[in-house]
N, C-alpha and C. Protein backbone atom coordinates (compact mmCIF):
# COMPACT_ATOMS: atom_id res chain seq x y z
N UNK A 1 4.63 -20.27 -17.15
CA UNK A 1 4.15 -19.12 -17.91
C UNK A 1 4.82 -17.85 -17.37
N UNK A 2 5.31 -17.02 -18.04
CA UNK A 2 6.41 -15.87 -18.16
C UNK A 2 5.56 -14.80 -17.01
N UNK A 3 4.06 -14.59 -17.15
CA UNK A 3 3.18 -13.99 -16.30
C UNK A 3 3.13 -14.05 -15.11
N UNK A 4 3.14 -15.38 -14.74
CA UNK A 4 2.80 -16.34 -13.16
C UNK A 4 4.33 -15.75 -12.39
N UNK A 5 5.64 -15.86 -13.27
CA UNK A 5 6.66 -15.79 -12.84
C UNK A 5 7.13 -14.57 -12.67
N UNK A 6 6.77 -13.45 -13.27
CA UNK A 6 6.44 -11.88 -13.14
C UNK A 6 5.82 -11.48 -11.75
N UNK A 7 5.00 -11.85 -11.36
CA UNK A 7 3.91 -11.76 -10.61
C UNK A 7 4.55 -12.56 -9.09
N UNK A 8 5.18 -13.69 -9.03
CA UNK A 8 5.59 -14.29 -8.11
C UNK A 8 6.74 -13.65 -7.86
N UNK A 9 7.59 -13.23 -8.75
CA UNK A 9 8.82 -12.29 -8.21
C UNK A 9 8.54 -11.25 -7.83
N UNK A 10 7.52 -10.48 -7.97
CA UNK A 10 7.08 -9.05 -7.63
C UNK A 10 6.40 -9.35 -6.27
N UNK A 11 5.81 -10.40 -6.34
CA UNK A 11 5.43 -10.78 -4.54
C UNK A 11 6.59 -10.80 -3.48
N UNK A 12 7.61 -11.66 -4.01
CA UNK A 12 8.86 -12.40 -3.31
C UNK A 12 9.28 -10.75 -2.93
N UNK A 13 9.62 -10.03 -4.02
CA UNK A 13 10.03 -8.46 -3.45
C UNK A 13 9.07 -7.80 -2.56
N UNK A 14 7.73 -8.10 -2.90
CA UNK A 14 7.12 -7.00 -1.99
C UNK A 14 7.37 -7.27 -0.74
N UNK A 15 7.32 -8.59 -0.78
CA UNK A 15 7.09 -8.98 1.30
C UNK A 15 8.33 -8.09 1.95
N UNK A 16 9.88 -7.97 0.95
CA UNK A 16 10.62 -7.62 2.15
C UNK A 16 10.24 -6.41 1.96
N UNK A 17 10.06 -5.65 0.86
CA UNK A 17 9.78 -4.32 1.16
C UNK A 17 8.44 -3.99 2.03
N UNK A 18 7.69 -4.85 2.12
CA UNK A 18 6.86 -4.71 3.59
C UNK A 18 7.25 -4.84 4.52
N UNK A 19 8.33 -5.86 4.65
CA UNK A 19 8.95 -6.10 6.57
C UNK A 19 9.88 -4.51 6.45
N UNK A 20 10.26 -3.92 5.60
CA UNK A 20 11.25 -3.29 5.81
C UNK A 20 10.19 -1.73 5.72
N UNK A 21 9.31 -1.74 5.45
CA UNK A 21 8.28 -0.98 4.86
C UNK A 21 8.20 0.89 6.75
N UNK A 22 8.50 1.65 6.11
CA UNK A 22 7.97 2.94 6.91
C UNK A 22 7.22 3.52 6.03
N UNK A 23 6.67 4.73 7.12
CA UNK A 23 5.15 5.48 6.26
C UNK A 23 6.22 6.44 5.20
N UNK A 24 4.83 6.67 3.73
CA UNK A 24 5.32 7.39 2.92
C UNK A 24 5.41 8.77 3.39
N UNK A 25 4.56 9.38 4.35
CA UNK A 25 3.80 10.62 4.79
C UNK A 25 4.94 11.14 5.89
N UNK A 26 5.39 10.36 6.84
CA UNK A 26 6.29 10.89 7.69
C UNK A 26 7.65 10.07 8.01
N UNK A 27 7.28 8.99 7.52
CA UNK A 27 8.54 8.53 7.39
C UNK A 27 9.19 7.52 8.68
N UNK A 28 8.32 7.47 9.44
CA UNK A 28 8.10 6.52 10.67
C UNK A 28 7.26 4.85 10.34
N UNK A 29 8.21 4.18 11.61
CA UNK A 29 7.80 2.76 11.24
C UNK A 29 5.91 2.95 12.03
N UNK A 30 5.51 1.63 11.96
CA UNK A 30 4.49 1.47 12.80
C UNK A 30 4.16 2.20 14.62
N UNK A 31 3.43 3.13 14.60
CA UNK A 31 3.11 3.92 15.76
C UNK A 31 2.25 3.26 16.96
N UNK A 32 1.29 2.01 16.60
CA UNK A 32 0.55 1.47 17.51
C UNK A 32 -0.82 1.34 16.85
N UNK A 33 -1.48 0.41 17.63
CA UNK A 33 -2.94 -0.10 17.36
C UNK A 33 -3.70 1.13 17.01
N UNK A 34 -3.63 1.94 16.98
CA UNK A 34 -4.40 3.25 17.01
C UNK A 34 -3.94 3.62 15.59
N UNK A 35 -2.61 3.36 15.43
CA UNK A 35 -2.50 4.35 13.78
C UNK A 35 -1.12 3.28 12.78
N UNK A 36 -1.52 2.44 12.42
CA UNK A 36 -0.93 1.15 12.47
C UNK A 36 -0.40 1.39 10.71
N UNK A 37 0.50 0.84 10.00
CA UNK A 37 0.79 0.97 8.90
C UNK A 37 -0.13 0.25 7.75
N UNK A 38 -0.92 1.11 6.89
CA UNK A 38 -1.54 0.59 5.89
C UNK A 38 -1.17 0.01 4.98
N UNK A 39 -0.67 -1.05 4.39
CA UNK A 39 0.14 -1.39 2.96
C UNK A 39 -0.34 -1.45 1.43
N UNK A 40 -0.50 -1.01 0.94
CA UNK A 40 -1.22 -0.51 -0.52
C UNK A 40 -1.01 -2.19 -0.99
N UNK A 41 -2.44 -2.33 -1.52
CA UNK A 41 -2.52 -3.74 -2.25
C UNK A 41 -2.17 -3.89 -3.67
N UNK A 42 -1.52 -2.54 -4.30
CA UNK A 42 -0.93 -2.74 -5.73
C UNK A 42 0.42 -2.96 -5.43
N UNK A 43 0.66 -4.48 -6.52
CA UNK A 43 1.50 -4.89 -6.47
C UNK A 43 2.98 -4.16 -6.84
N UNK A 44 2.32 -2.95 -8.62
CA UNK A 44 3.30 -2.26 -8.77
C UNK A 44 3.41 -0.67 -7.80
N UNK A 45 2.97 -0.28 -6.67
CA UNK A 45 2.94 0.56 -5.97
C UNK A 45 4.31 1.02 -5.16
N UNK A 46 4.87 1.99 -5.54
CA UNK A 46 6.01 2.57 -5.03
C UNK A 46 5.66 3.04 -3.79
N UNK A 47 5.29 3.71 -3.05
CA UNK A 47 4.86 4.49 -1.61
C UNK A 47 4.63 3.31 -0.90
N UNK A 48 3.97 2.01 -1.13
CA UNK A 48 3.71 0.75 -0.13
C UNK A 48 2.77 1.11 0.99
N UNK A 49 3.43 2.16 2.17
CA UNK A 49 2.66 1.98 3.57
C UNK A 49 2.73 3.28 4.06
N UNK A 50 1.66 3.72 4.59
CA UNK A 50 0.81 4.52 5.18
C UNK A 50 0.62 4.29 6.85
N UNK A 51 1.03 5.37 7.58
CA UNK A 51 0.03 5.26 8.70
C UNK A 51 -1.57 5.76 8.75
N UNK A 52 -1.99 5.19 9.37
CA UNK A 52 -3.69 5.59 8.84
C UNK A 52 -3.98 6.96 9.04
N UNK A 53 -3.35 7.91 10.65
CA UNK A 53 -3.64 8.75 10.64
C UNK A 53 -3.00 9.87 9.81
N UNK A 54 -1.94 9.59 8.77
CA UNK A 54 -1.26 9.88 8.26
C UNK A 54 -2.06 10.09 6.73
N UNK A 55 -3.08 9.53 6.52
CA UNK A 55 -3.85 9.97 5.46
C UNK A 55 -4.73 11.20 5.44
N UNK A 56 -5.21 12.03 4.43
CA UNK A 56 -6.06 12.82 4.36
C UNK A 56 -7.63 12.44 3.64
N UNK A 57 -8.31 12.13 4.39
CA UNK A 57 -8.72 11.97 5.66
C UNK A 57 -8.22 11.04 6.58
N UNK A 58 -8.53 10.81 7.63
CA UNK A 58 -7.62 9.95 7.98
C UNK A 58 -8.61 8.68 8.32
N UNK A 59 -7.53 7.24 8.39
CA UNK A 59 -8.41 5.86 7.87
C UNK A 59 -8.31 5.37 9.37
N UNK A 60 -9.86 5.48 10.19
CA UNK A 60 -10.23 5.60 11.77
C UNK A 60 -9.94 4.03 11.96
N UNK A 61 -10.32 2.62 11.34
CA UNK A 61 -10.10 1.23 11.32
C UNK A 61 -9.63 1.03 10.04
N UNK A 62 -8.66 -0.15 10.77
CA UNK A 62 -7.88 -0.93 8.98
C UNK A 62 -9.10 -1.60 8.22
N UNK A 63 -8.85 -1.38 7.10
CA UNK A 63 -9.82 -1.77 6.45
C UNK A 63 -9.79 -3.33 5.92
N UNK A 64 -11.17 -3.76 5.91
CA UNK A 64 -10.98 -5.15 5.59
C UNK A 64 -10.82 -5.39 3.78
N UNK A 65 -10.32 -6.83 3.76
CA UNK A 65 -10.09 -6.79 1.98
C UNK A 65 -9.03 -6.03 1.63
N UNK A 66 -8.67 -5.85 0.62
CA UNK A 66 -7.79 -4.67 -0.31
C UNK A 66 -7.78 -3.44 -0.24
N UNK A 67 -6.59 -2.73 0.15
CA UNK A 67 -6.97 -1.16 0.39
C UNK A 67 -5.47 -0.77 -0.75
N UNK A 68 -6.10 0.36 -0.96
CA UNK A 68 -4.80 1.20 -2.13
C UNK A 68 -4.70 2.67 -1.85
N UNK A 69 -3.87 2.37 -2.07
CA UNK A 69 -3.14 3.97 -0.97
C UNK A 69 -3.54 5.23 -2.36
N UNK A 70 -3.29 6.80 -1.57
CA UNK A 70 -3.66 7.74 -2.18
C UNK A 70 -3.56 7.57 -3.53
N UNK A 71 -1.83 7.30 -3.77
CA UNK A 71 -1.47 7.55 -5.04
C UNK A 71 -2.18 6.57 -6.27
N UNK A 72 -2.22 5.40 -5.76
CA UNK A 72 -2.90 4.40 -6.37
C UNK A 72 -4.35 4.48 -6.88
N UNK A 73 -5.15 4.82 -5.69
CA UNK A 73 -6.38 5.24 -6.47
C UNK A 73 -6.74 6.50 -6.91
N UNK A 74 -5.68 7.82 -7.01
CA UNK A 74 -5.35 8.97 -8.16
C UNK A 74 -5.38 8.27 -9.51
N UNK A 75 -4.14 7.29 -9.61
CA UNK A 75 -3.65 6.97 -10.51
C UNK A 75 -4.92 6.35 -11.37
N UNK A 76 -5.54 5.48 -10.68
CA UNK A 76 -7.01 4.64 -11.18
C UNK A 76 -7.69 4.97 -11.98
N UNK A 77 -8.61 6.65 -10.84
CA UNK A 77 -9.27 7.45 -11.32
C UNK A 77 -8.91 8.02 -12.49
N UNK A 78 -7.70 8.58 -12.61
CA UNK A 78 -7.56 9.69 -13.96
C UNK A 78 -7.46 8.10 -14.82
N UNK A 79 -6.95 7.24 -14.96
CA UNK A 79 -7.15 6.14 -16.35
C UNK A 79 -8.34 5.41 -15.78
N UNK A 80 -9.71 5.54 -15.17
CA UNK A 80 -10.81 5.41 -15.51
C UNK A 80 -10.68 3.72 -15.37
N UNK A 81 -9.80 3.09 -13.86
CA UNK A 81 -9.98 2.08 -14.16
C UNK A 81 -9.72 1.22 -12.67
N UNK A 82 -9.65 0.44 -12.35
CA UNK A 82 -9.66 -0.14 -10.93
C UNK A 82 -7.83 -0.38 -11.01
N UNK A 83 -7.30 -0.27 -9.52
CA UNK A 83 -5.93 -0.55 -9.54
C UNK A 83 -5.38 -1.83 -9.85
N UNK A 84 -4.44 -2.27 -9.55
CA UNK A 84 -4.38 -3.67 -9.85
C UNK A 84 -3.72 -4.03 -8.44
């Protein structure tokens, strides 16, 4: 199914753009246990990773489950709808 295979190639890309992944905010790789890179759980998400303290407010523990970075849940809110 044309969907499944959409979706599996957009994974296959994300991972390297996660190994290869620095913060959107400053532009640095991973800083340490203390302020560690967040990775936005939308699949179509351009920005990817965050350091935590690098958010406004800033994110004190990684969060468990699915987290979506600023832009992502902007984007949500104004179309009134959960990210993907």
């Amino acid at each position: 199914d044309e969907h499944k295979r959409t979706q599996n190639e957009l994974r296959k890309k994300r991972v390297k753009e996660e190994r290869e992944a620095t913060c959107t905010a400053c532009g640095n790789e991973p800083l340490g246990p203390d302020n560690e890179l967040l990775l936005c759980d939308n699949l179509y998400c351009h920005t990817i990773a965050w350091h935590q303290m690098c958010l406004d407010p800033p994110v004190r523990e990684v969060p468990d489950g699915n987290w979506y970075c600023p832009f992502c849940t902007d984007m949500a809110a104004a179309n009134n709808a959960a990210p993907v």
